[in-house]
N, C-alpha and C. Protein backbone atom coordinates (compact mmCIF):
# COMPACT_ATOMS: atom_id res chain seq x y z
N UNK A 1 8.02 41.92 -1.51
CA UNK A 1 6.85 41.41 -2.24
C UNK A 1 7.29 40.44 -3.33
N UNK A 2 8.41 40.71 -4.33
CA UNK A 2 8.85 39.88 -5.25
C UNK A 2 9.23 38.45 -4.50
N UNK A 3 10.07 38.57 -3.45
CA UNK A 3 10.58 37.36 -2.86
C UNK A 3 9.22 36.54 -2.66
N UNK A 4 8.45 37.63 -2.03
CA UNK A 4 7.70 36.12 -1.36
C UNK A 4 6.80 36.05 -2.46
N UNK A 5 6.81 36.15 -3.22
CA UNK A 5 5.71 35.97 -4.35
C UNK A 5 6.17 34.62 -5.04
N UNK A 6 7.99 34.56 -5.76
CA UNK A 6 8.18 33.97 -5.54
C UNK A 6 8.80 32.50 -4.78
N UNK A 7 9.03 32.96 -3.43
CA UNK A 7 8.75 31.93 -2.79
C UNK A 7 7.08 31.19 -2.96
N UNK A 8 6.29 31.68 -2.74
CA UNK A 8 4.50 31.19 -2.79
C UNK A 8 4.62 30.00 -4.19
N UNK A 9 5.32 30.69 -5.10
CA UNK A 9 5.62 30.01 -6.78
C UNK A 9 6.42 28.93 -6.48
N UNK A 10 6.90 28.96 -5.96
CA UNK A 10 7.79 27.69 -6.07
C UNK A 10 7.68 26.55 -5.07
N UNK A 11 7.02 27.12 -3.78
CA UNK A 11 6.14 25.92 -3.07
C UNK A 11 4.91 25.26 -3.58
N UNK A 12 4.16 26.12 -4.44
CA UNK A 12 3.06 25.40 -5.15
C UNK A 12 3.91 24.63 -5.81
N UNK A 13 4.61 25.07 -7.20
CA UNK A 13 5.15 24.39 -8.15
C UNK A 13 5.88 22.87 -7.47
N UNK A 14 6.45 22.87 -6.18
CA UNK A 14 6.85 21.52 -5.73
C UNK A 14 5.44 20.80 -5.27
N UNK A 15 4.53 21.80 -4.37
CA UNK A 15 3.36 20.75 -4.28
C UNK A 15 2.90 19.97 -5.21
N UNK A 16 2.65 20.76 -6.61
CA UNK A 16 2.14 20.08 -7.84
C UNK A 16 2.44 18.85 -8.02
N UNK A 17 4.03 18.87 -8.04
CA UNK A 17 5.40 17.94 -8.49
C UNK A 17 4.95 16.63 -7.70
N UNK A 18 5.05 17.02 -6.46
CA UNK A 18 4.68 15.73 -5.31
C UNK A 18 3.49 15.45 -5.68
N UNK A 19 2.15 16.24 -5.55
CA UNK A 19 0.88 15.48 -5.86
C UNK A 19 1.12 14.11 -6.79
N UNK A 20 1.87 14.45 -8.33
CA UNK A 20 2.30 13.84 -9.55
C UNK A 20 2.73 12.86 -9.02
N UNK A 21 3.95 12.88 -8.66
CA UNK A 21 5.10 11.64 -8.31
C UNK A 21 4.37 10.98 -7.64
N UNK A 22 3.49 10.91 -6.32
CA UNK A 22 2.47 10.87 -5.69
C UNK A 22 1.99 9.80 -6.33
N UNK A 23 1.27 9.88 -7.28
CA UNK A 23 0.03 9.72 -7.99
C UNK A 23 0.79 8.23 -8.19
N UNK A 24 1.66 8.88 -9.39
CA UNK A 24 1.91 7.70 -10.02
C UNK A 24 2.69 6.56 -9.10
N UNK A 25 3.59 6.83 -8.38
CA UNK A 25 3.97 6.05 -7.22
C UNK A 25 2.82 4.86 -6.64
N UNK A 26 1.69 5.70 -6.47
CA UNK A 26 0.22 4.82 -5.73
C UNK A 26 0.00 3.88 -7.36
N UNK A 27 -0.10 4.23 -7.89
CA UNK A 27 -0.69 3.45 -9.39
C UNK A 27 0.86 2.51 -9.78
N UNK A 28 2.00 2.62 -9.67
CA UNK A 28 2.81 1.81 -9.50
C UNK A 28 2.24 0.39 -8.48
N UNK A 29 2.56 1.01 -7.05
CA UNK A 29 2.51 0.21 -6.09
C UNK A 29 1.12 -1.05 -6.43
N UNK A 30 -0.21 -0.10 -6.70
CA UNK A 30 -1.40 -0.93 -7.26
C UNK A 30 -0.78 -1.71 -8.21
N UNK A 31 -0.66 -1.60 -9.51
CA UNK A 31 -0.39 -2.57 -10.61
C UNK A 31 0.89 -3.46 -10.28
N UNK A 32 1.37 -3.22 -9.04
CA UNK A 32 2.59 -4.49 -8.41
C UNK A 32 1.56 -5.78 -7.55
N UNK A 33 1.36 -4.59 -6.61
CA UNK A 33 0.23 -5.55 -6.18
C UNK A 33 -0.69 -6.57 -6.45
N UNK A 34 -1.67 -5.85 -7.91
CA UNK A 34 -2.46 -7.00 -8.46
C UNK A 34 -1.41 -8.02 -9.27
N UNK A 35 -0.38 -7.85 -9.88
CA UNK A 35 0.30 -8.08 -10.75
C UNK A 35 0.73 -10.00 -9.81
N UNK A 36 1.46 -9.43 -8.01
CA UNK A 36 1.30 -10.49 -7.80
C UNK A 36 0.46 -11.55 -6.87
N UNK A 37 -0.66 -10.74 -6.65
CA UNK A 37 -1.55 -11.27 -6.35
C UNK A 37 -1.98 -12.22 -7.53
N UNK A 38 -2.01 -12.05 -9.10
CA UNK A 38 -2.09 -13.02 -9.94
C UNK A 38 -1.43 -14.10 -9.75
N UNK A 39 0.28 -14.40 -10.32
CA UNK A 39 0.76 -15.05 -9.78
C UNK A 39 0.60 -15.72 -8.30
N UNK A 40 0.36 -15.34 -7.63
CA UNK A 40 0.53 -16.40 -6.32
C UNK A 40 -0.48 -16.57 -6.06
């Protein structure tokens, strides 16, 4: 029961992580994008 409890804890806790990195990765890529869509 402890193991897999935390196992369950620590696959959320990486899902979280990725959602995040995720996120901001997409909001990177956007503000590159418009950035040179200005320029050119």
């Amino acid at each position: 029961m402890g193991e897999v409890g935390a196992l369950v804890l620590l696959n959320l806790s990486m899902i979280g992580r990725w959602k995040r990195w995720k996120g901001c990765f997409v909001a990177w890529m956007g503000r590159r994008l418009m950035w040179v869509r200005r320029i050119g």
